[in-house]
N, C-alpha and C. Protein backbone atom coordinates (compact mmCIF):
# COMPACT_ATOMS: atom_id res chain seq x y z
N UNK A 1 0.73 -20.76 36.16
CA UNK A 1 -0.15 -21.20 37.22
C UNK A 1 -1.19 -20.11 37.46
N UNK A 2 -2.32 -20.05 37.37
CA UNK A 2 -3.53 -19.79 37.95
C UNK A 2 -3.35 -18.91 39.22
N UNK A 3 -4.58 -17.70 39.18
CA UNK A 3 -3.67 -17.15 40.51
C UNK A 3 -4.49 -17.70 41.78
N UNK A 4 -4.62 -17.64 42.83
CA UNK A 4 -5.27 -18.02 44.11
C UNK A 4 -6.36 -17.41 44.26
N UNK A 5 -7.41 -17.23 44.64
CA UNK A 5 -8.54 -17.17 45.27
C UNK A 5 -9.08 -17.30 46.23
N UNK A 6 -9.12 -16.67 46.81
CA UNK A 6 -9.84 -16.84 48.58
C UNK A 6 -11.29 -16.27 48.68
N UNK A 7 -11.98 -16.95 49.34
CA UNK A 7 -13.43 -16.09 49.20
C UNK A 7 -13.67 -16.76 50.76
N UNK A 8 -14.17 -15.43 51.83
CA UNK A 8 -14.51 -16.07 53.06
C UNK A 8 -16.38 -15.66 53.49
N UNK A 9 -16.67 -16.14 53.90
CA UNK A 9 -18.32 -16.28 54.09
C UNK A 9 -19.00 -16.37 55.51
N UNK A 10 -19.83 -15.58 55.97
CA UNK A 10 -20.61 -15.60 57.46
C UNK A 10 -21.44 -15.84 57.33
N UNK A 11 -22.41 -16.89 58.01
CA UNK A 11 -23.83 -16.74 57.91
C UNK A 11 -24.67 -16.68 59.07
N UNK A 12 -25.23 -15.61 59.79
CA UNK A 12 -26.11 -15.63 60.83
C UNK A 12 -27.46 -15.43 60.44
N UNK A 13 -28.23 -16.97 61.11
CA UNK A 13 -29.34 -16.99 60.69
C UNK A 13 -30.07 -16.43 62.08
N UNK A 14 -31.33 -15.98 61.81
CA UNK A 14 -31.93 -15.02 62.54
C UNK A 14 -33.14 -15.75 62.28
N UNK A 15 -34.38 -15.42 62.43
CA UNK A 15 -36.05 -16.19 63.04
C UNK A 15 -36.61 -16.12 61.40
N UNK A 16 -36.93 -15.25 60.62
CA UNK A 16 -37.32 -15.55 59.32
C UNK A 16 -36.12 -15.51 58.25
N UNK A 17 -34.60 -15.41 58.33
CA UNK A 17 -33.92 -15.17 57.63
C UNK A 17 -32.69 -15.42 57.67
N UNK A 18 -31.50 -15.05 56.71
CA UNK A 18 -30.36 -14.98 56.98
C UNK A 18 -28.97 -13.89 56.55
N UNK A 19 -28.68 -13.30 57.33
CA UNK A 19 -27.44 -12.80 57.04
C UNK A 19 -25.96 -13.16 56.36
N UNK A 20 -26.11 -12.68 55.35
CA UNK A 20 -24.65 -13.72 55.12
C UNK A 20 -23.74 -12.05 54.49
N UNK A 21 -22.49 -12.24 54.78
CA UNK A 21 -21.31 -11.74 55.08
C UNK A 21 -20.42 -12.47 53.78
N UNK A 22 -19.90 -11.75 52.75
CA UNK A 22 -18.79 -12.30 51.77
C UNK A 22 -18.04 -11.38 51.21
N UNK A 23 -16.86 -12.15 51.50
CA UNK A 23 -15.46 -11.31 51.28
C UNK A 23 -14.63 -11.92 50.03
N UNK A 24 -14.11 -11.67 49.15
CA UNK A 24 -13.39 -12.36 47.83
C UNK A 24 -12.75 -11.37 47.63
N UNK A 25 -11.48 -12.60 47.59
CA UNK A 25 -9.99 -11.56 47.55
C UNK A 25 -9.80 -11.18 46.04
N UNK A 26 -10.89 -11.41 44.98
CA UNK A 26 -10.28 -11.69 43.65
C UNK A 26 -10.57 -10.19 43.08
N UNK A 27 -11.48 -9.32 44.02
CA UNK A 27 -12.05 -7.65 43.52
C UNK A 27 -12.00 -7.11 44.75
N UNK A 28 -11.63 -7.40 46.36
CA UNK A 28 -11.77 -7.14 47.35
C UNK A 28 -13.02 -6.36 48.16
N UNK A 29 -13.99 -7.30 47.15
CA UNK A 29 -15.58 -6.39 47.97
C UNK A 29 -16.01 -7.10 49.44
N UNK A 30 -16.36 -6.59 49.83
CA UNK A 30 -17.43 -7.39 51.30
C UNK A 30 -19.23 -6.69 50.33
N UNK A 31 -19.13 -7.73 50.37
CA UNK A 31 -21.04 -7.93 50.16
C UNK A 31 -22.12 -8.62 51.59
N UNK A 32 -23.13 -7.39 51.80
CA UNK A 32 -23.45 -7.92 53.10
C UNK A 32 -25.17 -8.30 51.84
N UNK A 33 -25.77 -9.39 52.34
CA UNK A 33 -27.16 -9.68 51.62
C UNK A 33 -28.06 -10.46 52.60
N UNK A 34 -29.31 -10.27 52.31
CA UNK A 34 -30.50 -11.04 52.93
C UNK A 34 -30.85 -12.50 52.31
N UNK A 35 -31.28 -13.30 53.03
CA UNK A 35 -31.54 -14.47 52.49
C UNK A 35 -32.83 -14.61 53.44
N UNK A 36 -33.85 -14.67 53.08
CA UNK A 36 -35.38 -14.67 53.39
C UNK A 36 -35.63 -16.24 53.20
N UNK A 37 -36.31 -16.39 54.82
CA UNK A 37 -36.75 -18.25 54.69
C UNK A 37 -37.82 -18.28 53.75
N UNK A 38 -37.45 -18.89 52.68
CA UNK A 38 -38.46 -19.40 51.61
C UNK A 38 -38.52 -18.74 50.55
N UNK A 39 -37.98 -17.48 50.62
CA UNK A 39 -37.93 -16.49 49.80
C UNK A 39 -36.51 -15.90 48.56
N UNK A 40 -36.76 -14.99 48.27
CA UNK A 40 -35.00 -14.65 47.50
C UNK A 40 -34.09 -14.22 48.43
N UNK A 41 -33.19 -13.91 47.74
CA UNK A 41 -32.40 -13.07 48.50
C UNK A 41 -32.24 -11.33 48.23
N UNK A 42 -31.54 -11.07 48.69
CA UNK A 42 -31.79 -9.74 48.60
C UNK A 42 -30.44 -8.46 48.95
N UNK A 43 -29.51 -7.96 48.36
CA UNK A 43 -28.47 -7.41 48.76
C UNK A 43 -28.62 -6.43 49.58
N UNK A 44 -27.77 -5.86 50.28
CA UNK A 44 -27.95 -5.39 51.68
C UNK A 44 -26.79 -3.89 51.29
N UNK A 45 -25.77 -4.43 51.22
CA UNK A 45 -25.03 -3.25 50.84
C UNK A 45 -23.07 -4.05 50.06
N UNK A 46 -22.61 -3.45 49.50
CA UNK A 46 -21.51 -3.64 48.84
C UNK A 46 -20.28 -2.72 49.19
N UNK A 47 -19.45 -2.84 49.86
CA UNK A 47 -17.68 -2.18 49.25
C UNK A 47 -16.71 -2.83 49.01
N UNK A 48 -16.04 -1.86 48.37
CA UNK A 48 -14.20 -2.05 47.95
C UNK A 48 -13.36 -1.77 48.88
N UNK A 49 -12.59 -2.55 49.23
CA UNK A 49 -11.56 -2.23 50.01
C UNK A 49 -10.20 -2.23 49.52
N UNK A 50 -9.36 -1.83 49.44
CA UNK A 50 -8.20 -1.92 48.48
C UNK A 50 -7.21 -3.00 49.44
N UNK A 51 -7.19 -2.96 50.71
CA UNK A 51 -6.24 -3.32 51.52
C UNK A 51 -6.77 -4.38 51.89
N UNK A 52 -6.12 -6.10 51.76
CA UNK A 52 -6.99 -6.80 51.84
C UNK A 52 -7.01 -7.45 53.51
N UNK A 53 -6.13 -7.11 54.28
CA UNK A 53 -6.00 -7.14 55.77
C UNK A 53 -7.07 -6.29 56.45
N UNK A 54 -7.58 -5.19 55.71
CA UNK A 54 -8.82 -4.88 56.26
C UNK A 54 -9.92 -5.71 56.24
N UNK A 55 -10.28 -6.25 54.98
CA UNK A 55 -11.54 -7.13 55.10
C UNK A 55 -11.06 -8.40 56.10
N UNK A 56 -9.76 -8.85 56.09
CA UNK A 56 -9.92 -10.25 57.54
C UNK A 56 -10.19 -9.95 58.85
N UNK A 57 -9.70 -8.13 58.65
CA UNK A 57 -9.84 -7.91 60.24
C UNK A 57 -11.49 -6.97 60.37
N UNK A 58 -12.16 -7.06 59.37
CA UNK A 58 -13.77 -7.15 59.58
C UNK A 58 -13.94 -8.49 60.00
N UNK A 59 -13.87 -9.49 59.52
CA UNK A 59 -14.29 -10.46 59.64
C UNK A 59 -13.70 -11.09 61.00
N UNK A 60 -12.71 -10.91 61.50
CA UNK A 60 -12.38 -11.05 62.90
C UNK A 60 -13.32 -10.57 64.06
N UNK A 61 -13.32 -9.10 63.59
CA UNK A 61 -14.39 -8.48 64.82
C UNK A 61 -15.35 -9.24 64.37
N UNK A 62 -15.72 -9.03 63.24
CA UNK A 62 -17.75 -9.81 63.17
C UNK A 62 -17.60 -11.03 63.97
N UNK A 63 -16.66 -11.81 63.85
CA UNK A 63 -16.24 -13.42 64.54
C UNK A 63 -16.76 -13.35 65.99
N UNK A 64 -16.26 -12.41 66.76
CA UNK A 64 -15.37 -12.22 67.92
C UNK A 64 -17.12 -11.43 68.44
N UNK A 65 -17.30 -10.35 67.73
CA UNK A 65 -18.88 -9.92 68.25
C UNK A 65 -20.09 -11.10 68.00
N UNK A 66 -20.28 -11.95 67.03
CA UNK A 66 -21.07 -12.56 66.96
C UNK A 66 -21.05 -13.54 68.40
N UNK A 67 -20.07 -14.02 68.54
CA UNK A 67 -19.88 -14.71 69.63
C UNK A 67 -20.09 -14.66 71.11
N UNK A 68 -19.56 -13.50 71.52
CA UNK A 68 -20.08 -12.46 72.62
C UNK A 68 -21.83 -12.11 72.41
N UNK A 69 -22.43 -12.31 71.57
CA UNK A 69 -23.77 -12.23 71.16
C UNK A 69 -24.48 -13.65 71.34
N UNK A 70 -23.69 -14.60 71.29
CA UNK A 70 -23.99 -16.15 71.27
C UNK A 70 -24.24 -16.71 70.55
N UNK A 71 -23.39 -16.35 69.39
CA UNK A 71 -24.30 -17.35 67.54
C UNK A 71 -22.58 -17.47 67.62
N UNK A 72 -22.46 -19.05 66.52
CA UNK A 72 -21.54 -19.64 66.11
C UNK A 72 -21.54 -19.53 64.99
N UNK A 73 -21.11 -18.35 64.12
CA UNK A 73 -20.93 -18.18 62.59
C UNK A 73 -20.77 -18.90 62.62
N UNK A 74 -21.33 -19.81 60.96
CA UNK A 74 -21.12 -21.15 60.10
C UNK A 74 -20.26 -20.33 59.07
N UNK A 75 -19.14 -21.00 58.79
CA UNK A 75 -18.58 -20.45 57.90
C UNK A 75 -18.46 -21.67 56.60
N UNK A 76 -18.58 -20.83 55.49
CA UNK A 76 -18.83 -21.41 54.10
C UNK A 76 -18.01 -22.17 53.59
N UNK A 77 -17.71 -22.87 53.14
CA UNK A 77 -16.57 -23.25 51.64
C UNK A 77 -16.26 -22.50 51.22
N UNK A 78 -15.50 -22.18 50.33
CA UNK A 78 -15.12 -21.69 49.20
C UNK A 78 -15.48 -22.28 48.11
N UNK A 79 -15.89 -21.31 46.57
CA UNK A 79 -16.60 -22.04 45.38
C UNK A 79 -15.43 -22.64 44.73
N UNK A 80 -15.84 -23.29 44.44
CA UNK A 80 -14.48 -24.06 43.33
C UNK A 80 -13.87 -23.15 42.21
N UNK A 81 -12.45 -22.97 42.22
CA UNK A 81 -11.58 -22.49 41.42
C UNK A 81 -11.96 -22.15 40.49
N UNK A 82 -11.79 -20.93 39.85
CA UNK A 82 -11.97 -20.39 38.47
C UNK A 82 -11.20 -20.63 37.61
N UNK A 83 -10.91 -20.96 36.32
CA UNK A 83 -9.73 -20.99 35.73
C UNK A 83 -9.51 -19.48 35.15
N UNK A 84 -8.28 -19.02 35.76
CA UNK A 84 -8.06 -17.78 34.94
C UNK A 84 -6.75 -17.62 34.24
């Protein structure tokens, strides 16, 4: 059997752009990138985390601050299964 895959995703859109937030359990990076209205995108910054309870509990606070801020992260799908 194939192993599991989780990939979790934020997106706060802002007045010309968007923030998006991605976490994938399959190398444990958080990738933060720009997404420009009309434009490319653009990477923002990259890490490794070895421990993968750290990246959910980024993504908790980001949850929990975005909110207290007044935006309703849209959160993504997940891409369809890799076969590995």
């Amino acid at each position: 059997m194939p192993d599991i895959i989780e990939r979790h995703e934020i997106r706060v859109p802002l007045d010309d752009s968007t923030i998006v937030f991605v976490a994938d359990s399959e190398d444990g990076r958080l990738c933060i990138r720009q997404e420009r209205t009309g434009g490319k995108a653009s990477d923002v910054c990259s890490i490794a985390l070895a421990n993968p309870q750290e990246l959910k509990g980024f993504f908790q606070g980001l949850r929990k601050m975005l909110e207290v801020l007044g935006h309703v992260p849209s959160v993504g799908s997940p891409p369809p299964a890799s076969g590995r």
